[in-house]
PDB file of N, CA and C in Angstrom:
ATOM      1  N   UNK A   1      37.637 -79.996 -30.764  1.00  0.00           N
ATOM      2  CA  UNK A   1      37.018 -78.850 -30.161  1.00  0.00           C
ATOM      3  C   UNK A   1      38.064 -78.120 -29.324  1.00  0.00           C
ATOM      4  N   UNK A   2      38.138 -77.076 -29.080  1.00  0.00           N
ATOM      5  CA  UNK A   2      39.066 -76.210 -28.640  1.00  0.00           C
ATOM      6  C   UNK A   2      37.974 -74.746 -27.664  1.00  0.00           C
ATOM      7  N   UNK A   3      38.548 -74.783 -26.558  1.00  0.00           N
ATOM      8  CA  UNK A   3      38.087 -73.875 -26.035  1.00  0.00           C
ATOM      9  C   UNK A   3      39.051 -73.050 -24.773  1.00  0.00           C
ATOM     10  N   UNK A   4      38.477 -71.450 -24.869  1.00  0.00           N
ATOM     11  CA  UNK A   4      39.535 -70.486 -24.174  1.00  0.00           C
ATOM     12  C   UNK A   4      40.010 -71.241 -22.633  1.00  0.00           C
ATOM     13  N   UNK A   5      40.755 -70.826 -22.587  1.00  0.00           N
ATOM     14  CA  UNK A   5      41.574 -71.009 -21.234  1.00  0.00           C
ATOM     15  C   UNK A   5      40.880 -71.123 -20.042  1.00  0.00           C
ATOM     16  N   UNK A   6      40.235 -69.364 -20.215  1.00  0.00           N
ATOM     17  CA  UNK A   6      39.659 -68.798 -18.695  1.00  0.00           C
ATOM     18  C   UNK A   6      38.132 -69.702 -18.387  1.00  0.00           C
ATOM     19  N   UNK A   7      37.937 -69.433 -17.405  1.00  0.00           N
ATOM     20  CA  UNK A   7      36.968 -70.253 -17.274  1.00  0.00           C
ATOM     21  C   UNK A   7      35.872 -69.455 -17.364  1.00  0.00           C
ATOM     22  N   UNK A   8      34.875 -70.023 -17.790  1.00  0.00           N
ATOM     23  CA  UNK A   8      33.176 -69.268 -18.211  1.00  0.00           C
ATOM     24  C   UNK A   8      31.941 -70.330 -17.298  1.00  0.00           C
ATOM     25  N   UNK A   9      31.052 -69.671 -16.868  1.00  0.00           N
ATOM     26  CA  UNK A   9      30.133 -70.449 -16.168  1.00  0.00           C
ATOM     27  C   UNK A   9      29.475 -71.645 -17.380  1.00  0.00           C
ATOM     28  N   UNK A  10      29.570 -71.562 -18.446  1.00  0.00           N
ATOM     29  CA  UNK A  10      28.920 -72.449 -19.319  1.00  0.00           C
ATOM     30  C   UNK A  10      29.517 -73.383 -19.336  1.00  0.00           C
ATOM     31  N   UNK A  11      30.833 -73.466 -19.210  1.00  0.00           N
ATOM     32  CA  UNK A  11      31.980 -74.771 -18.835  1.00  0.00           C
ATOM     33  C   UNK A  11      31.462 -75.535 -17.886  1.00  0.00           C
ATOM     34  N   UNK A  12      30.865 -75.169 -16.821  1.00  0.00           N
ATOM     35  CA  UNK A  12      30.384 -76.335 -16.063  1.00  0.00           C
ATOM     36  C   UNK A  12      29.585 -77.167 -16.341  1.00  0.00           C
ATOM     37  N   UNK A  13      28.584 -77.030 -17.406  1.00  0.00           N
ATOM     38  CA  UNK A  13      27.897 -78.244 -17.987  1.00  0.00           C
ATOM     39  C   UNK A  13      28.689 -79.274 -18.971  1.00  0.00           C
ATOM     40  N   UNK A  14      30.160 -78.923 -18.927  1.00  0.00           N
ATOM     41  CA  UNK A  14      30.329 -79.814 -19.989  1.00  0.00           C
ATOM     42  C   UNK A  14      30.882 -81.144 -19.029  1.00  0.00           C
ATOM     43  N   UNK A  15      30.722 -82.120 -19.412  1.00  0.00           N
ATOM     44  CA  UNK A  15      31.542 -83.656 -18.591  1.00  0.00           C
ATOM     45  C   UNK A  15      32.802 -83.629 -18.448  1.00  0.00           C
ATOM     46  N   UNK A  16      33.327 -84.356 -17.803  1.00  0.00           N
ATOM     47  CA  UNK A  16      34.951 -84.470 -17.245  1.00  0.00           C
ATOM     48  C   UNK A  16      35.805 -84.634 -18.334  1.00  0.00           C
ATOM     49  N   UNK A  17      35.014 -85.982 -18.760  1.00  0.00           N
ATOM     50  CA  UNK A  17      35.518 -86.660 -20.297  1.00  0.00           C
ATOM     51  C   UNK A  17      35.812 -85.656 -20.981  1.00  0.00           C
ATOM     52  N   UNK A  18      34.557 -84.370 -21.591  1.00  0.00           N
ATOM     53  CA  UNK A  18      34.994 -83.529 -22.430  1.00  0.00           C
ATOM     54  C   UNK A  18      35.741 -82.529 -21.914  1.00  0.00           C
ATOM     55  N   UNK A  19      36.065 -82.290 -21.041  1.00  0.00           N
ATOM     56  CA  UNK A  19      36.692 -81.416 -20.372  1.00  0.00           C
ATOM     57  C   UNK A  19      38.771 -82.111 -20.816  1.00  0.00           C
ATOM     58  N   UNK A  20      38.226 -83.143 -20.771  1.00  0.00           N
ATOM     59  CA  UNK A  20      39.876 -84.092 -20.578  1.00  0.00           C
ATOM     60  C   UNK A  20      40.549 -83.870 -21.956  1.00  0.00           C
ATOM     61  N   UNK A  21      39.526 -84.078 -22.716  1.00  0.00           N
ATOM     62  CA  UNK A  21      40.188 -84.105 -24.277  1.00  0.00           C
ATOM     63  C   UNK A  21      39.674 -82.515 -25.114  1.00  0.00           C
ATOM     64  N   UNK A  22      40.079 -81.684 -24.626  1.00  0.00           N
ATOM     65  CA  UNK A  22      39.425 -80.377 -25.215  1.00  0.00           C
ATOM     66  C   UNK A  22      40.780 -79.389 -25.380  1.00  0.00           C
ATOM     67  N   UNK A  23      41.254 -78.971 -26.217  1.00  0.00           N
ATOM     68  CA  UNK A  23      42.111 -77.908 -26.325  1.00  0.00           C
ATOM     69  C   UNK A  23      41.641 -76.514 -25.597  1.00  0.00           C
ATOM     70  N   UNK A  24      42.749 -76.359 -24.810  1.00  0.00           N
ATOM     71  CA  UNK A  24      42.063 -74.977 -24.450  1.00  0.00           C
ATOM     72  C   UNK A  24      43.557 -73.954 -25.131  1.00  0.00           C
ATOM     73  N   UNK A  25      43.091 -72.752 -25.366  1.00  0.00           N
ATOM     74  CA  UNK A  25      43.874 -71.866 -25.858  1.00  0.00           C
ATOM     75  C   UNK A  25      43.781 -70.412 -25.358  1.00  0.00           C
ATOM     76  N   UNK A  26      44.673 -69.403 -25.336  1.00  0.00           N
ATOM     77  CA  UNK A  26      44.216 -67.762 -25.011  1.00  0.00           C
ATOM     78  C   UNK A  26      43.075 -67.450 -25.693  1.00  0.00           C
ATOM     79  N   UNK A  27      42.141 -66.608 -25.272  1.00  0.00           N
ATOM     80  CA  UNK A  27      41.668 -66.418 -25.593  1.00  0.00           C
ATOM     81  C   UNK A  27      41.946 -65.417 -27.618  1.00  0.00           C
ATOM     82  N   UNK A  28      43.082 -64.360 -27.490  1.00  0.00           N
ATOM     83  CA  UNK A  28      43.673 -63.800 -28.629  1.00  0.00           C
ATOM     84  C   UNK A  28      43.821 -65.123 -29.438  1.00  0.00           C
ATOM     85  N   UNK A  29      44.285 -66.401 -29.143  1.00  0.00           N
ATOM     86  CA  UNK A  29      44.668 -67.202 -30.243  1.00  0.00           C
ATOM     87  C   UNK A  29      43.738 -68.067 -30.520  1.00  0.00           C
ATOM     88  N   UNK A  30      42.227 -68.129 -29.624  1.00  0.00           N
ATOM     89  CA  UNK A  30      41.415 -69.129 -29.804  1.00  0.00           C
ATOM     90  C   UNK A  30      40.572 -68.052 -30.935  1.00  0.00           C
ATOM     91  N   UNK A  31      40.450 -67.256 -30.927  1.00  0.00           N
ATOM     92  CA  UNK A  31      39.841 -65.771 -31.748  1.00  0.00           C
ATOM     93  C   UNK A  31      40.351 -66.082 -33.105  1.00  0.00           C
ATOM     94  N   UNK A  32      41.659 -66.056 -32.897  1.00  0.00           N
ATOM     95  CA  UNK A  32      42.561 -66.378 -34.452  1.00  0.00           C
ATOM     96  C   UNK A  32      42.226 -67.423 -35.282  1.00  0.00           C
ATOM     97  N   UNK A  33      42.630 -68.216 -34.391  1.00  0.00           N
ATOM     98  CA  UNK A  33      42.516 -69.911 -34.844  1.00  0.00           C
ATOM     99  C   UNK A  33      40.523 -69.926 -35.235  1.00  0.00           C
ATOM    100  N   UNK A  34      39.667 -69.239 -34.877  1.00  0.00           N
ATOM    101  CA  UNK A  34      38.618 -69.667 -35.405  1.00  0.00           C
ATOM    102  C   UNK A  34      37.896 -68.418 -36.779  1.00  0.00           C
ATOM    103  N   UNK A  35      38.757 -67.503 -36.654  1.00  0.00           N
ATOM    104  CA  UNK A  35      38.579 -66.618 -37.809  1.00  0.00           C
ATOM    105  C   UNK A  35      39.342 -67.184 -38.473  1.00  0.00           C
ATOM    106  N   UNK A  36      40.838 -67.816 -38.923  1.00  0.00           N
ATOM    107  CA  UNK A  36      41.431 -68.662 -40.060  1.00  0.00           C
ATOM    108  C   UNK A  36      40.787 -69.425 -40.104  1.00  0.00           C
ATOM    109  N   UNK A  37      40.275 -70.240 -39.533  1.00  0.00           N
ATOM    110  CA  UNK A  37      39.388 -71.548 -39.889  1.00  0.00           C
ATOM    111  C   UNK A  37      38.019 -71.007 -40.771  1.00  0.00           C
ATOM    112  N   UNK A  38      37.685 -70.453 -40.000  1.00  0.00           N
ATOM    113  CA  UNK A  38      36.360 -69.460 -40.992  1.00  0.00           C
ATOM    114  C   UNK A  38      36.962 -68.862 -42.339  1.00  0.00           C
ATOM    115  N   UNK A  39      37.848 -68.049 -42.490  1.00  0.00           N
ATOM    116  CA  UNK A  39      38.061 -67.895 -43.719  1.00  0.00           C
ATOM    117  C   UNK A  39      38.073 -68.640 -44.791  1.00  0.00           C
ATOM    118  N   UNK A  40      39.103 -69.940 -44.408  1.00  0.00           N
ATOM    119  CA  UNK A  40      40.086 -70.915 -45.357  1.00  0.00           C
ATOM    120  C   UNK A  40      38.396 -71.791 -45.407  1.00  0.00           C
ATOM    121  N   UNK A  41      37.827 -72.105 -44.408  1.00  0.00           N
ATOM    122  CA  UNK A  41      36.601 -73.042 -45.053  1.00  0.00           C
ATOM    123  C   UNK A  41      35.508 -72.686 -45.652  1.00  0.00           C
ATOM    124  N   UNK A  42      35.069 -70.803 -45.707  1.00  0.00           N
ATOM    125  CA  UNK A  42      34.019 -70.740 -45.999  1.00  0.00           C
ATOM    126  C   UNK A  42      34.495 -69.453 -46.654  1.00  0.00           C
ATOM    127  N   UNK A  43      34.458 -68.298 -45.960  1.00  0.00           N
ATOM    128  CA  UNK A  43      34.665 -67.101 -46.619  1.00  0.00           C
ATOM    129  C   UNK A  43      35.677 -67.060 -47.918  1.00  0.00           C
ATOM    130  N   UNK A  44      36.782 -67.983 -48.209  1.00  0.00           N
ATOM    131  CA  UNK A  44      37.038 -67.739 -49.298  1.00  0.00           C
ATOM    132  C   UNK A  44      36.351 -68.095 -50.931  1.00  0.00           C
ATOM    133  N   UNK A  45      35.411 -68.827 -50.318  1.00  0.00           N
ATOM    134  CA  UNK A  45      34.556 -69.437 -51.490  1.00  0.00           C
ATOM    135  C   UNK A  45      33.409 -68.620 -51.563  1.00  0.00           C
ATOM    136  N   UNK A  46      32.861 -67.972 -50.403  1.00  0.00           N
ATOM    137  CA  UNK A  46      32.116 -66.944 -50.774  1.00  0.00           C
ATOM    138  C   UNK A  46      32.430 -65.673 -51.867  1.00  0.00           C
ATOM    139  N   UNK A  47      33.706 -65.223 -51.339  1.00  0.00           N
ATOM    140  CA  UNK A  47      34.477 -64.421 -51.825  1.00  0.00           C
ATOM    141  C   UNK A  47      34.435 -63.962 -53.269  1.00  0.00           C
ATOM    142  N   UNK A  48      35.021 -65.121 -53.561  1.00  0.00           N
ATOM    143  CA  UNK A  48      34.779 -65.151 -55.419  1.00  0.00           C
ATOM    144  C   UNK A  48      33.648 -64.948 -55.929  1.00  0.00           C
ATOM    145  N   UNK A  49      32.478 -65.868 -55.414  1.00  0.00           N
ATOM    146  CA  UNK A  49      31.424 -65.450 -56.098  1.00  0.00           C
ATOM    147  C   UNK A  49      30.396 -63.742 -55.673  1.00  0.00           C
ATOM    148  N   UNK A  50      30.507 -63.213 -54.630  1.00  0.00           N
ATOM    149  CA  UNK A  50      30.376 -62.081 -54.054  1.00  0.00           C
ATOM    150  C   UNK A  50      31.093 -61.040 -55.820  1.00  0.00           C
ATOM    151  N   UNK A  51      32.058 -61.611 -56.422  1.00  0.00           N
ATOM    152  CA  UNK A  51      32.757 -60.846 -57.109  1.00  0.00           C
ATOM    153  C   UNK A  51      32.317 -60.925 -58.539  1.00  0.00           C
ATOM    154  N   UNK A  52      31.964 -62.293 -58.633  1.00  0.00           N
ATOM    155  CA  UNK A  52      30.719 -62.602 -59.997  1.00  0.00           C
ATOM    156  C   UNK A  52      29.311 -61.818 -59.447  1.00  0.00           C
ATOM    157  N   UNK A  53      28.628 -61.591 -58.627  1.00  0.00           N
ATOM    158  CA  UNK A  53      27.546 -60.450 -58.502  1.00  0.00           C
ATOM    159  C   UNK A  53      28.011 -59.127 -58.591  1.00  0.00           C
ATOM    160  N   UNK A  54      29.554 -58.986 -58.464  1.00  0.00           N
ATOM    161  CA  UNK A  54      29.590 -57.745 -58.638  1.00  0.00           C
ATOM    162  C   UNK A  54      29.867 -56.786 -57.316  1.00  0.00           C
ATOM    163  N   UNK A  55      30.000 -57.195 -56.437  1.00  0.00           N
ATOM    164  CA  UNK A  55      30.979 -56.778 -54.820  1.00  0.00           C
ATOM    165  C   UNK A  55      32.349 -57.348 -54.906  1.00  0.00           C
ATOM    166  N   UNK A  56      33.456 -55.968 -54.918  1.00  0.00           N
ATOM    167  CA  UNK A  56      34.567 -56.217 -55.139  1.00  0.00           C
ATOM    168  C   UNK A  56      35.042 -57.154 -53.668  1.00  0.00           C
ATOM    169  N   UNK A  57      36.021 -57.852 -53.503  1.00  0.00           N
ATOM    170  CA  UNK A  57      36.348 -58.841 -52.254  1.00  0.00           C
ATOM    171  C   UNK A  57      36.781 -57.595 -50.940  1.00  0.00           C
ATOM    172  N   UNK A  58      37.202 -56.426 -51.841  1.00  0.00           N
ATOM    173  CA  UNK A  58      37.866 -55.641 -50.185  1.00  0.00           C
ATOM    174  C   UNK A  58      36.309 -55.042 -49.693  1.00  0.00           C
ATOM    175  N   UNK A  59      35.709 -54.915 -51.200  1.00  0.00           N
ATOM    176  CA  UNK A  59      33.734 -54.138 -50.409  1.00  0.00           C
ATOM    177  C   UNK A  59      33.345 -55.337 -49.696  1.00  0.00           C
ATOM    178  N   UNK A  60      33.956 -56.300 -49.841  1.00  0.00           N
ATOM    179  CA  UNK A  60      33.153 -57.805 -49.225  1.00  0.00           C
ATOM    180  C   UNK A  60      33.271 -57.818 -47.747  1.00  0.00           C
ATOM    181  N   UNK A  61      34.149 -57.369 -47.253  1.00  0.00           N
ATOM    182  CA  UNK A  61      34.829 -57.766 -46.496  1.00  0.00           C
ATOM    183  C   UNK A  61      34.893 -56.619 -45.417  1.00  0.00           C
ATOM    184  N   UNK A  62      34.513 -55.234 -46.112  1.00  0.00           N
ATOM    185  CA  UNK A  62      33.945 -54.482 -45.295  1.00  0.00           C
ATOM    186  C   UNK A  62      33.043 -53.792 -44.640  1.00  0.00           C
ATOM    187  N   UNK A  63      31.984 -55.268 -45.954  1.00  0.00           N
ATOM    188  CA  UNK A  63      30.524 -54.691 -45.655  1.00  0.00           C
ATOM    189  C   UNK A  63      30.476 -56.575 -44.426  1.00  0.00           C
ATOM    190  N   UNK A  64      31.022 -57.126 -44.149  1.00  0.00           N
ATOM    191  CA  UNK A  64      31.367 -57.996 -43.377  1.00  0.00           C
ATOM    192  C   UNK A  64      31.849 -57.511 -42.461  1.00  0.00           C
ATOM    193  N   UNK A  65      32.796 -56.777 -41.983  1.00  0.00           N
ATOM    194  CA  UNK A  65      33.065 -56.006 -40.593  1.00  0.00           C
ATOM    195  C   UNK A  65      31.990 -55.018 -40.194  1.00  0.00           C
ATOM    196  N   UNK A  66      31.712 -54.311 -40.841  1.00  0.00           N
ATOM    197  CA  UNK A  66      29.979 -53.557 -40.199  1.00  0.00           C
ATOM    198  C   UNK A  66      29.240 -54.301 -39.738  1.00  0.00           C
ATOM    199  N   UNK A  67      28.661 -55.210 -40.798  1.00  0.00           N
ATOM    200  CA  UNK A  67      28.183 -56.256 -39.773  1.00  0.00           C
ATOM    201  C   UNK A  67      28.261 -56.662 -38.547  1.00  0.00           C
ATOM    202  N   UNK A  68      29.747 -57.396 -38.313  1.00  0.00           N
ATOM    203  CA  UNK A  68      30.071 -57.624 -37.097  1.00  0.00           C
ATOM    204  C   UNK A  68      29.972 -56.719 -36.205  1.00  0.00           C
ATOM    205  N   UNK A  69      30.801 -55.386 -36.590  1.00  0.00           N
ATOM    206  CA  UNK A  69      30.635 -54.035 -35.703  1.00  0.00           C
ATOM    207  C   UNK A  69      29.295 -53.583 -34.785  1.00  0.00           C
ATOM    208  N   UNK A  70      28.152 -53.917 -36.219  1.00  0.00           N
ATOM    209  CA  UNK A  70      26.861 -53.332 -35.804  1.00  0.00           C
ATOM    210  C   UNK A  70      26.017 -54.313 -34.624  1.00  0.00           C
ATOM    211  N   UNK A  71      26.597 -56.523 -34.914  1.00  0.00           N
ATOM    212  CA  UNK A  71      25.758 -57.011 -34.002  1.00  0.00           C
ATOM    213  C   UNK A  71      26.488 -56.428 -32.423  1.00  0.00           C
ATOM    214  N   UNK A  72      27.430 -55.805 -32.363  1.00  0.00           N
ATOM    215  CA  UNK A  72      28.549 -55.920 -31.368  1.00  0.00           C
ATOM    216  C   UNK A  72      27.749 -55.158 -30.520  1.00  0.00           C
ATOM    217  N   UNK A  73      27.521 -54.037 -31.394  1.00  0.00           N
ATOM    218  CA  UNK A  73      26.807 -52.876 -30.599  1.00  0.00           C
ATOM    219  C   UNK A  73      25.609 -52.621 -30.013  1.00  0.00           C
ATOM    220  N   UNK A  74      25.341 -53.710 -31.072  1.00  0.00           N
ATOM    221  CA  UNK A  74      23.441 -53.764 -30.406  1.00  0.00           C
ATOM    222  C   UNK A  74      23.358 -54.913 -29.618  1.00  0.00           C
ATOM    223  N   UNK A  75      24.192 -55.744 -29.299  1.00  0.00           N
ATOM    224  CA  UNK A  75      23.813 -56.459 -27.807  1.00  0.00           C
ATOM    225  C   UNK A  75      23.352 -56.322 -26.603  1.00  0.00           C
ATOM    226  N   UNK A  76      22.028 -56.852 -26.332  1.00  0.00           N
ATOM    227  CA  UNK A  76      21.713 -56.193 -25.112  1.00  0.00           C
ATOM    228  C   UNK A  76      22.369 -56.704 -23.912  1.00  0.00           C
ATOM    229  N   UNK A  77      22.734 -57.933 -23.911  1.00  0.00           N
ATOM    230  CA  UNK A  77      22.902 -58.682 -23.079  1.00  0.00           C
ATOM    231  C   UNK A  77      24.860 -58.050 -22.374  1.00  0.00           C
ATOM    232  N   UNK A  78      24.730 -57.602 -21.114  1.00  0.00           N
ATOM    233  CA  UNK A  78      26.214 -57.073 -20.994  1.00  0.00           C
ATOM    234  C   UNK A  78      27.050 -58.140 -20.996  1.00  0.00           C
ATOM    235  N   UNK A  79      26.544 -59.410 -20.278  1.00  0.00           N
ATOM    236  CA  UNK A  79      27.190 -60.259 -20.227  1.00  0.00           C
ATOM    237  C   UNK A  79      27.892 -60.664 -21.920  1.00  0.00           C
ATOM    238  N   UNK A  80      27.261 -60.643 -22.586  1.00  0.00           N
ATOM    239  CA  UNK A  80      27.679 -60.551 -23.905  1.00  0.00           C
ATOM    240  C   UNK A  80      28.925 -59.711 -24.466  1.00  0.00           C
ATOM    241  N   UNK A  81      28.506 -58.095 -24.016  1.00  0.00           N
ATOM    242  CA  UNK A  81      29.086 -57.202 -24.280  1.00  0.00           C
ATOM    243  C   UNK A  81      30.720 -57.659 -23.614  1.00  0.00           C
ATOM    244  N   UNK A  82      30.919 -57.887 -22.430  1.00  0.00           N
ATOM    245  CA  UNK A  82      32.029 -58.199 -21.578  1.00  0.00           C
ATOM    246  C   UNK A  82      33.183 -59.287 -22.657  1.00  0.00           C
ATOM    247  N   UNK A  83      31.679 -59.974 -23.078  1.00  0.00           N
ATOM    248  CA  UNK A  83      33.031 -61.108 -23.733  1.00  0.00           C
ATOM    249  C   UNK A  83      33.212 -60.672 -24.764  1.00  0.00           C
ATOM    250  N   UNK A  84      32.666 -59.918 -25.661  1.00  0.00           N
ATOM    251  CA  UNK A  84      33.302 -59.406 -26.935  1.00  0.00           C
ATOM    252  C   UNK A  84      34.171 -58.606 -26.146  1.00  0.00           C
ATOM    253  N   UNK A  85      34.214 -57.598 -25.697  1.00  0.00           N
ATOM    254  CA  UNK A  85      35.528 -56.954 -25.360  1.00  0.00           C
ATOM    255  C   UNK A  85      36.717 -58.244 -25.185  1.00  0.00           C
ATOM    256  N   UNK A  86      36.660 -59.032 -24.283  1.00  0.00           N
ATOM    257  CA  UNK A  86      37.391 -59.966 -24.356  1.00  0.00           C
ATOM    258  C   UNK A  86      37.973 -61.329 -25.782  1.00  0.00           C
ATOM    259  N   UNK A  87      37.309 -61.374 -26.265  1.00  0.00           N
ATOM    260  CA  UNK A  87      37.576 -61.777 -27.543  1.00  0.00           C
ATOM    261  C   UNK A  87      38.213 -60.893 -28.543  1.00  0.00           C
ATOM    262  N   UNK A  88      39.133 -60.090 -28.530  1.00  0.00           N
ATOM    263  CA  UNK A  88      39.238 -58.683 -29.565  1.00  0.00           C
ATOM    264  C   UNK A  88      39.775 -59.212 -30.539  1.00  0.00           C
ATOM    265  N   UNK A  89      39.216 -60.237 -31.208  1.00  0.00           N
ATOM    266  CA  UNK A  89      40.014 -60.494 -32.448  1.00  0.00           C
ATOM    267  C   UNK A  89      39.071 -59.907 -33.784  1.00  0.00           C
ATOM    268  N   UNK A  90      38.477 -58.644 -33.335  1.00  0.00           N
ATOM    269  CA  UNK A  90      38.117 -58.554 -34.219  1.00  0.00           C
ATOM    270  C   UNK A  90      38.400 -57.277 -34.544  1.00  0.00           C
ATOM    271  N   UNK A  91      39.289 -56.961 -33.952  1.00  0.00           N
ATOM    272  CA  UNK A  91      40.368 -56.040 -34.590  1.00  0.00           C
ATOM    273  C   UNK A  91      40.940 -56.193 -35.827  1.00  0.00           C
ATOM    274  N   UNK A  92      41.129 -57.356 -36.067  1.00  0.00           N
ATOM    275  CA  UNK A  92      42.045 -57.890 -36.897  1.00  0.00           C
ATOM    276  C   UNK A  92      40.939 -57.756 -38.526  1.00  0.00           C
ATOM    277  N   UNK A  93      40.179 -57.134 -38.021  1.00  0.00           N
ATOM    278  CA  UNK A  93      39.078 -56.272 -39.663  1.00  0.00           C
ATOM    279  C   UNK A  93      39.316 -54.974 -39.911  1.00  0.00           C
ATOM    280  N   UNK A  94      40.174 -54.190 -39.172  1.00  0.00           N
ATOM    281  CA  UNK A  94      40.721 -53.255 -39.300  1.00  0.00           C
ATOM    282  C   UNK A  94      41.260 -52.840 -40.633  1.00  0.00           C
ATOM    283  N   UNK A  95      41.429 -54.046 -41.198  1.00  0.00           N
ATOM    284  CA  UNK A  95      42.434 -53.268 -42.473  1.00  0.00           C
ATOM    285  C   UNK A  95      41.402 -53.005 -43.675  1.00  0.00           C
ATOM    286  N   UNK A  96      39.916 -53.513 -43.399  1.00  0.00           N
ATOM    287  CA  UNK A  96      39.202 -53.176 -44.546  1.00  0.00           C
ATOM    288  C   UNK A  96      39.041 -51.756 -44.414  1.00  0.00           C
TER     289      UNK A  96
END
């Protein structure tokens, strides 16, 4: 398990123990590290078959960033809103 650096009020429920053995990372590289992980374990196997129905992989992928775009926007919660700004790795959908 791996978690950002900065500290978040939800961190305080976790135990010492897990606290001891937990990767923490920047936030930019904890963003990274869990969108490669998402890709390489799941989205690329989606991928292909998205392409046997007939959605080319770059339409895949940019009807996958709207998505994201659209839950971003409709969050009500600011506290929410704050940490997506802070998480900006989702910039990195830009190129669809």
């Amino acid at each position: 398990m791996r978690l950002v650096k900065e500290e978040f009020p939800e961190m305080d429920s976790l135990p010492q123990e897990v606290r001891d053995v937990t990767s923490r990372l920047s936030a930019d590289y904890l963003i990274h590290d869990l969108q490669t992980g998402h890709f390489v374990t799941v989205l690329r196997f989606i991928s292909p078959l998205m392409v046997r129905l007939g959605v080319p992989e770059r339409r895949f992928y940019q009807l996958l960033a709207a998505v994201l775009s659209d839950y971003m926007k409709n969050i009500h919660k600011c506290q929410s809103v704050l940490r997506f700004s802070h998480f900006s790795g989702h910039k990195s959908f830009a190129w669809c």
